[in-house]
Protein backbone atom coordinates (compact mmCIF):
# COMPACT_ATOMS: atom_id res chain seq x y z
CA UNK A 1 21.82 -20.82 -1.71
CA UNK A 2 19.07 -18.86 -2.00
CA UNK A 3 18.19 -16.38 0.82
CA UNK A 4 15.06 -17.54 2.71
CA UNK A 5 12.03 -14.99 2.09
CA UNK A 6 9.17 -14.74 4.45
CA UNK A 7 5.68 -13.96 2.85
CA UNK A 8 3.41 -12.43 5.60
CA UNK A 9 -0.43 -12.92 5.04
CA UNK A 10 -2.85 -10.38 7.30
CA UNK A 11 -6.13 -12.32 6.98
CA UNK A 12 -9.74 -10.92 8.17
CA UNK A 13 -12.85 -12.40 6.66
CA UNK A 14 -10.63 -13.61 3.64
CA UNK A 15 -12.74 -16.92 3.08
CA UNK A 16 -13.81 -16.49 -0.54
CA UNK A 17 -10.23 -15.86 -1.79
CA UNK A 18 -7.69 -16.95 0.76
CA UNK A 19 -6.96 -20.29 -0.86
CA UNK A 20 -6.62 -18.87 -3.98
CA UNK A 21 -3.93 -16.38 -2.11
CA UNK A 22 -1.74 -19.58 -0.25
CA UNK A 23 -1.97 -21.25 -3.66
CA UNK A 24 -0.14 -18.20 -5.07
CA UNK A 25 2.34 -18.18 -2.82
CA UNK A 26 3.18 -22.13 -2.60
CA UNK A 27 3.57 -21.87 -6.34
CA UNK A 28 6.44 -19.42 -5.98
CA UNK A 29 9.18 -21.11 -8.05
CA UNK A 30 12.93 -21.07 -7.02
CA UNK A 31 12.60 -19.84 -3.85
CA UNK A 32 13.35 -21.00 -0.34
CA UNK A 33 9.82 -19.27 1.66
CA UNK A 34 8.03 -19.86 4.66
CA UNK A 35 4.42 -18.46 4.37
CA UNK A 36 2.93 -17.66 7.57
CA UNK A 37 -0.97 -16.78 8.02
CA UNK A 38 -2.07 -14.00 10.45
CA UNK A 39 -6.00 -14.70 11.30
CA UNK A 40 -7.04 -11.37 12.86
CA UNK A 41 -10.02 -12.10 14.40
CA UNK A 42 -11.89 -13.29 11.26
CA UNK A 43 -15.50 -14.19 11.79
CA UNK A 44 -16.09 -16.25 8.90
CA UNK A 45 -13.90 -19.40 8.03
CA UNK A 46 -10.48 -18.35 7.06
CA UNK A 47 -8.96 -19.76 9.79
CA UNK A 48 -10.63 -23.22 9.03
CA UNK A 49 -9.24 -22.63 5.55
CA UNK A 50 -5.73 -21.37 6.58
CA UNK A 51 -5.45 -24.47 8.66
CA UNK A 52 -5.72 -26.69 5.81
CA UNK A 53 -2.78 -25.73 4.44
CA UNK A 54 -0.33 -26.36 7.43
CA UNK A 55 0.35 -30.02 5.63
CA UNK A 56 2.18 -28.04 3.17
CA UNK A 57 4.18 -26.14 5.61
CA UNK A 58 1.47 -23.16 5.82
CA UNK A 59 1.99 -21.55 9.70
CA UNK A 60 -0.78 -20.08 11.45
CA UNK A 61 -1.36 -18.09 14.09
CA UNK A 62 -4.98 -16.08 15.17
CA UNK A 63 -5.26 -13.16 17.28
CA UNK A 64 -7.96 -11.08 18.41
CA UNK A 65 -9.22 -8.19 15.78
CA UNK A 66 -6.63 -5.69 15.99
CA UNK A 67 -6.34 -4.51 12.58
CA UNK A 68 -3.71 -5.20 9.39
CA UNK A 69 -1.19 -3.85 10.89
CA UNK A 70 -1.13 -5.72 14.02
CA UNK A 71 -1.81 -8.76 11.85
CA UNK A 72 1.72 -7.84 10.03
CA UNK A 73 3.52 -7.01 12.84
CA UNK A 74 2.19 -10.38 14.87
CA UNK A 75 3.69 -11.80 11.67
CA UNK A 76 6.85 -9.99 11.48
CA UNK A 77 7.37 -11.43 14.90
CA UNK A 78 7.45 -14.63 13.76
CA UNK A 79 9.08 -14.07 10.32
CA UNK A 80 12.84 -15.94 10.03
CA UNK A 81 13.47 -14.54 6.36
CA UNK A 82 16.06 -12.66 4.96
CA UNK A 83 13.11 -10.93 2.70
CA UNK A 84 10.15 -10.00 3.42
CA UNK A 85 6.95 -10.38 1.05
CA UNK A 86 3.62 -8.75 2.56
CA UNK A 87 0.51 -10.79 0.56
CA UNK A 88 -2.75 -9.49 1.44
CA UNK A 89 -5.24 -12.44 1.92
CA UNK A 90 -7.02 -11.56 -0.94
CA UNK A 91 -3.96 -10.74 -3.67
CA UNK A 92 -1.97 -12.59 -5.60
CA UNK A 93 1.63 -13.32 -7.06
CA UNK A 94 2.86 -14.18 -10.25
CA UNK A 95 4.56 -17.47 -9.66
CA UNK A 96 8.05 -16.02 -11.00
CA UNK A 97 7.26 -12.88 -8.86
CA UNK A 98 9.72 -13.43 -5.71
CA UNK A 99 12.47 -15.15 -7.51
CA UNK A 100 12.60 -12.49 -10.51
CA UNK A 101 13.32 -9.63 -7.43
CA UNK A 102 15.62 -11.76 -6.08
CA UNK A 103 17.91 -12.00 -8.89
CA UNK A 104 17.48 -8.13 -9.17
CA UNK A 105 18.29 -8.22 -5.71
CA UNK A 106 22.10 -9.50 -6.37
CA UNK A 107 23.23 -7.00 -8.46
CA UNK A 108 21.54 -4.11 -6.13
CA UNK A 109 22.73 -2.03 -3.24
CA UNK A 110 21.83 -4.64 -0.43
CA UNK A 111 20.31 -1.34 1.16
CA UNK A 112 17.57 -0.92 -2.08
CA UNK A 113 14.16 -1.63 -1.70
CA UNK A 114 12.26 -3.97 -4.81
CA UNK A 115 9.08 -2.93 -6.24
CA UNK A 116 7.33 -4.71 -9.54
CA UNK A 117 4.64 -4.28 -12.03
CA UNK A 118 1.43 -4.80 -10.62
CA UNK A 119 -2.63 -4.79 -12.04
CA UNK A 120 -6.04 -4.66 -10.93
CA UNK A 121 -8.64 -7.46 -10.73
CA UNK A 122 -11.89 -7.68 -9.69
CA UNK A 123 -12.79 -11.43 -10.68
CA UNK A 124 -9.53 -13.53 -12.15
CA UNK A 125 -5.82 -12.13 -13.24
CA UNK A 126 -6.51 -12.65 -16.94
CA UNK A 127 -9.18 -9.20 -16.21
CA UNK A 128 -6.72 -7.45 -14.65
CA UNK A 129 -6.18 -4.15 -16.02
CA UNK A 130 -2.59 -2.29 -15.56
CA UNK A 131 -2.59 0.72 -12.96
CA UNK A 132 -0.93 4.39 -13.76
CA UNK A 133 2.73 2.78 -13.58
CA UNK A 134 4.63 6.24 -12.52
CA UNK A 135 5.97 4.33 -9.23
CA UNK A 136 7.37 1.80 -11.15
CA UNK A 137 10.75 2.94 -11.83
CA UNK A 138 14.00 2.97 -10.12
CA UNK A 139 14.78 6.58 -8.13
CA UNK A 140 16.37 7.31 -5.34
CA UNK A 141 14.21 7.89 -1.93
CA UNK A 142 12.83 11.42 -1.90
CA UNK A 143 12.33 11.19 -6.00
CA UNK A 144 10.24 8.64 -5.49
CA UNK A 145 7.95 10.14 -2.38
CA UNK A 146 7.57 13.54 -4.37
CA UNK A 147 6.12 11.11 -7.31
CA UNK A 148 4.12 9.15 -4.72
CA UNK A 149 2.82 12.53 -3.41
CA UNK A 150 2.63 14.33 -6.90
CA UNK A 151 0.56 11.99 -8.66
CA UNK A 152 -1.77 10.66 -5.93
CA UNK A 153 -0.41 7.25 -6.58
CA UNK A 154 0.22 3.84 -4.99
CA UNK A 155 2.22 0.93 -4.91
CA UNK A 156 0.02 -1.84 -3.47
CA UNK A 157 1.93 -4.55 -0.40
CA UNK A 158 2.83 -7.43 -2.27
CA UNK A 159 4.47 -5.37 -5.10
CA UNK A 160 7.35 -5.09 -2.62
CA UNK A 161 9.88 -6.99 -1.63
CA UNK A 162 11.75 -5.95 1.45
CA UNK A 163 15.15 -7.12 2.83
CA UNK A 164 14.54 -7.86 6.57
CA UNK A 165 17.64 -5.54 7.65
CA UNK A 166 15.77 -2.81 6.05
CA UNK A 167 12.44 -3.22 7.73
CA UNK A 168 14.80 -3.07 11.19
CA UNK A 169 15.45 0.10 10.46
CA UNK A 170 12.24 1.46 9.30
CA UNK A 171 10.85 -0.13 12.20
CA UNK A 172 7.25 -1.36 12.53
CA UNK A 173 3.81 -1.18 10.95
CA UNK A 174 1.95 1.55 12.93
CA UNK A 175 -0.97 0.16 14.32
CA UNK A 176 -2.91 3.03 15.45
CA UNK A 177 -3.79 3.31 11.56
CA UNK A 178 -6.35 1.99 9.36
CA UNK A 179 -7.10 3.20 5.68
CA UNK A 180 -3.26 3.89 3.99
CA UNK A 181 -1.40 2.32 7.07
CA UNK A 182 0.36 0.32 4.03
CA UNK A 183 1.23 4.36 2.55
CA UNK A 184 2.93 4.97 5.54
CA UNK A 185 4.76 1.81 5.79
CA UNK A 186 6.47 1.88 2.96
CA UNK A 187 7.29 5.29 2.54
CA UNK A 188 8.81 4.96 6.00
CA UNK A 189 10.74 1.80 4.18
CA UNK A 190 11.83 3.61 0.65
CA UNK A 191 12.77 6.68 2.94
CA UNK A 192 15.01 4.44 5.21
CA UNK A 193 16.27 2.61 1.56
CA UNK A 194 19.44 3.97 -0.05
CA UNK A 195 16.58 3.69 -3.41
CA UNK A 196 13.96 1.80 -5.01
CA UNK A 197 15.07 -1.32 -7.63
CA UNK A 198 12.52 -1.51 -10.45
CA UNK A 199 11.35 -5.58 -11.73
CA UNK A 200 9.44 -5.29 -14.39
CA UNK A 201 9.49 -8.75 -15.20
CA UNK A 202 7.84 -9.84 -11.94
CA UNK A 203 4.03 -8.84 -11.40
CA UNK A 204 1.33 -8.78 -8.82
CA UNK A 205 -2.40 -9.17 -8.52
CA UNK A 206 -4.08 -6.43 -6.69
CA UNK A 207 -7.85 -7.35 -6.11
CA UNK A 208 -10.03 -4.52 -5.85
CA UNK A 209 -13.73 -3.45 -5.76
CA UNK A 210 -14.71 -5.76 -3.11
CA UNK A 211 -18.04 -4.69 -0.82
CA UNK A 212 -16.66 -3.86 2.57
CA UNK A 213 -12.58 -3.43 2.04
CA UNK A 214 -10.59 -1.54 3.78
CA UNK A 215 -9.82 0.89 0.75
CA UNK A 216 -13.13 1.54 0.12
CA UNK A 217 -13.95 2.47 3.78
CA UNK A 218 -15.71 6.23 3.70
CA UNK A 219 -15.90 6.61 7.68
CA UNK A 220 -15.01 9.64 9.59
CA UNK A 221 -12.36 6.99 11.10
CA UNK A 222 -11.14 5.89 7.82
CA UNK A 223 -10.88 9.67 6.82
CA UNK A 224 -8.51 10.52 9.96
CA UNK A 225 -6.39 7.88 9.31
CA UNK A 226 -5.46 8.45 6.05
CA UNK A 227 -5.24 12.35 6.87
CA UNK A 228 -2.63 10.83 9.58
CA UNK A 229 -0.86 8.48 7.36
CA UNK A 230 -0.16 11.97 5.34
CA UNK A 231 1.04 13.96 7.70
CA UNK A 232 3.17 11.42 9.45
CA UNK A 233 4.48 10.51 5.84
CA UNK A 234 5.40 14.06 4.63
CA UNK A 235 6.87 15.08 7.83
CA UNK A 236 9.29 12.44 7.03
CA UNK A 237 9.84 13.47 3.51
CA UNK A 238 10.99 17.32 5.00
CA UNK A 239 12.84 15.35 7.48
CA UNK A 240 15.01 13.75 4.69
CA UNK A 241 14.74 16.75 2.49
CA UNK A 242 13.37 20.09 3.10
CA UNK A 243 13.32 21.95 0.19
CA UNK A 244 11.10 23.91 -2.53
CA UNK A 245 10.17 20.44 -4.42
CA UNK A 246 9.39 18.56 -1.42
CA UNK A 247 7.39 21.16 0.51
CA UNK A 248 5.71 21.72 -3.24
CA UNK A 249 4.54 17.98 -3.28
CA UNK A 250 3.39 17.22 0.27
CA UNK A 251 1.10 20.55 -0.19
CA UNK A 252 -0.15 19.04 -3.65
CA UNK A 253 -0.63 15.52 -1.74
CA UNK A 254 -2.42 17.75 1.28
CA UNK A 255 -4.99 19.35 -1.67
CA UNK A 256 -5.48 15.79 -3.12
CA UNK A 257 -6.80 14.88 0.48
CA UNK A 258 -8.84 17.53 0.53
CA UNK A 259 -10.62 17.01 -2.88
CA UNK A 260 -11.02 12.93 -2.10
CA UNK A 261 -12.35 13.40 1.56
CA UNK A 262 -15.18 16.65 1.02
CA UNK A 263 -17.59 17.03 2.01
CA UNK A 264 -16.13 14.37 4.92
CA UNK A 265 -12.98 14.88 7.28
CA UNK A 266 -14.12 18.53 8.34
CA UNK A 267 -11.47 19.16 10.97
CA UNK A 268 -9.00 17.18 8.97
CA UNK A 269 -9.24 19.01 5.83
CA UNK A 270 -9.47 22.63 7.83
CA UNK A 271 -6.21 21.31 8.82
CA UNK A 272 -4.79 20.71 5.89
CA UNK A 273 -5.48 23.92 4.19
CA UNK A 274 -3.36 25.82 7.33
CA UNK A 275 -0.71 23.15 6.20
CA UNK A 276 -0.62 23.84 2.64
CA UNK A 277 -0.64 28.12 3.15
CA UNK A 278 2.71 27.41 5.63
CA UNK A 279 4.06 24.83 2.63
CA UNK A 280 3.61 27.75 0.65
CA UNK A 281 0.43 26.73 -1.53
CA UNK A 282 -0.34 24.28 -3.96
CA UNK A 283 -1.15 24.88 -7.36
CA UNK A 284 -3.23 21.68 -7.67
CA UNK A 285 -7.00 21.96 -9.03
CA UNK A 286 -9.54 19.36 -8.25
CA UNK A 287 -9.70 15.92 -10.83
CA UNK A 288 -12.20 15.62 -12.65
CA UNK A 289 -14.04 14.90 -16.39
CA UNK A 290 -14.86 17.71 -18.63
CA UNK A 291 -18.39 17.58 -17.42
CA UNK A 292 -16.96 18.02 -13.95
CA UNK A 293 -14.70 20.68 -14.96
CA UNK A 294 -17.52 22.56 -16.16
CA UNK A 295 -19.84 22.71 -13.83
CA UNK A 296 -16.34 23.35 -11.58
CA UNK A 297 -15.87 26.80 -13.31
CA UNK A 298 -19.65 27.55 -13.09
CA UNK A 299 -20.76 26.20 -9.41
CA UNK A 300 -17.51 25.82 -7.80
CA UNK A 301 -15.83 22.66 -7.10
CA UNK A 302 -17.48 21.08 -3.96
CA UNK A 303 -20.95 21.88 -5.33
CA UNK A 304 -19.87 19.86 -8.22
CA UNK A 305 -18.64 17.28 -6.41
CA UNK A 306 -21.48 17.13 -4.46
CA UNK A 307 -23.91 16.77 -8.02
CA UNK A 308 -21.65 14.08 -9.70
CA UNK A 309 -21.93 12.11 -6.45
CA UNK A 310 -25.58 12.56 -6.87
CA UNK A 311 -25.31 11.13 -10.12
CA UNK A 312 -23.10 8.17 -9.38
């Protein structure tokens, strides 16, 4: 029989695509789910729109605005599964997505976390454009955090697929975080993992570019709590292994902060730099096109930053 997976679905203001999202999930094919909506507090009419699916065995529950995480959490509370599948209300899945894990899933360490192949979209799946892939891979836990923190990258929620015993032991979303609480998360998960199990036959939809998403949030706020998602995430990472290649990329994932949040995150990034000089430095220069890069060597880097955002 096949184990019984619980999708999760955070939802705040997700009106224009949450049917779109429930659709996605019901057509999940050979697999035993229970999809349960989280309404956080939306203002608009997602939770008019959630409702409408409880005929085909959609639950729902609203809360007042507490953020994602809460939203998950509320929803983990509820959850029955032997899987877990986080689906943000405006994502998708491929309709193979959760049963293609599973059958990974069978042959794996029952202690492995899943991951898949995943692509942008801004207006339908067929425009989706693939990502930088270099978390897609099977590794073992800390490999896979020094390639997380290395390369600046990210695996986006509904790429994973989580066994519930795992997520026991990694223990809950943190809800005092905003922008990258999902970074945390699941570094907390593949560090509590005995590895990370590879699908590349499933696939996931991650819609981005929206006005007024999380992930594009600038604020001082949003700044913090990324900077605190970071530091919670590489103390973790010298916690499971503290050595030369670890310190080396939480410094270089410390200097990538820096670069994204100037001229914001003062305090934060002041921070950072003390954190990097006790890692032992990083040898990381700041991102950029060879127009950048010029004016870099000429001006110095946060000048240049500062004229290319000028010109954006």
């Amino acid at each position: 029989m096949s184990p019984l997976v619980s999708i999760i679905v955070p939802c705040h203001n997700a009106a224009p695509w949450l049917a779109q999202t429930l659709e996605s999930a019901l057509a999940q094919t050979g697999v035993a789910a229970e999809i349960i909506v989280v309404d956080d507090g939306s203002a608009d009419e997602s939770p008019q729109i959630a409702r409408r699916f409880e005929a085909r065995g959609v639950r729902t529950q609203t809360q007042p605005n507490r953020g994602a995480s809460a939203a998950r959490n509320a929803g983990l509370r509820l959850a029955k599964g032997e899987f877990l599948q986080f689906l943000d209300a405006d994502d998708l899945l491929d309709p193979h997505k959760i049963r293609r894990q599973l059958d990974l899933a069978a042959h794996a360490d029952p202690g492995a976390v899943l991951c898949c192949a995943w692509n942008r979209f801004t207006d339908a799946p067929t425009d989706a454009a693939a990502p930088l892939e270099v978390l897609c891979r099977d590794a073992d836990p800390v490999s896979w955090v020094v390639a997380k923190f290395e390369q600046n990258a990210m695996m986006h929620p509904a790429a994973w697929l989580v066994p519930r015993a795992l997520a026991e032991v990694a223990g809950p979303w943190d809800e005092s975080l905003s922008l990258d609480d999902d970074g945390e998360y699941f570094t907390r998960v593949v560090l509590a993992s005995r590895g990370v199990r590879f699908c590349p036959e499933a696939r996931t939809y991650y819609r981005s570019g929206l006005p007024g998403s999380l992930s594009r949030e600038k604020s001082e706020r949003a700044w913090e709590s990324a900077y605190r998602s970071l530091r919670l995430s590489g103390t973790r990472l010298l916690g499971a292994e503290d050595s030369p290649r670890t310190r080396g990329a939480y410094a270089t994932a410390l200097q990538h902060f820096i670069y994204d949040a100037y001229p914001r995150a003062a305090a934060c990034r002041r921070e950072a730099a003390g954190q990097i000089r006790a890692l032992g430095g990083a040898r990381l220069r700041p991102p950029g096109g060879p127009k950048f890069q010029l004016a870099r060597r000429v001006l110095g880097w946060r000048l240049a930053k500062r004229l290319a955002a000028l010109r954006s």
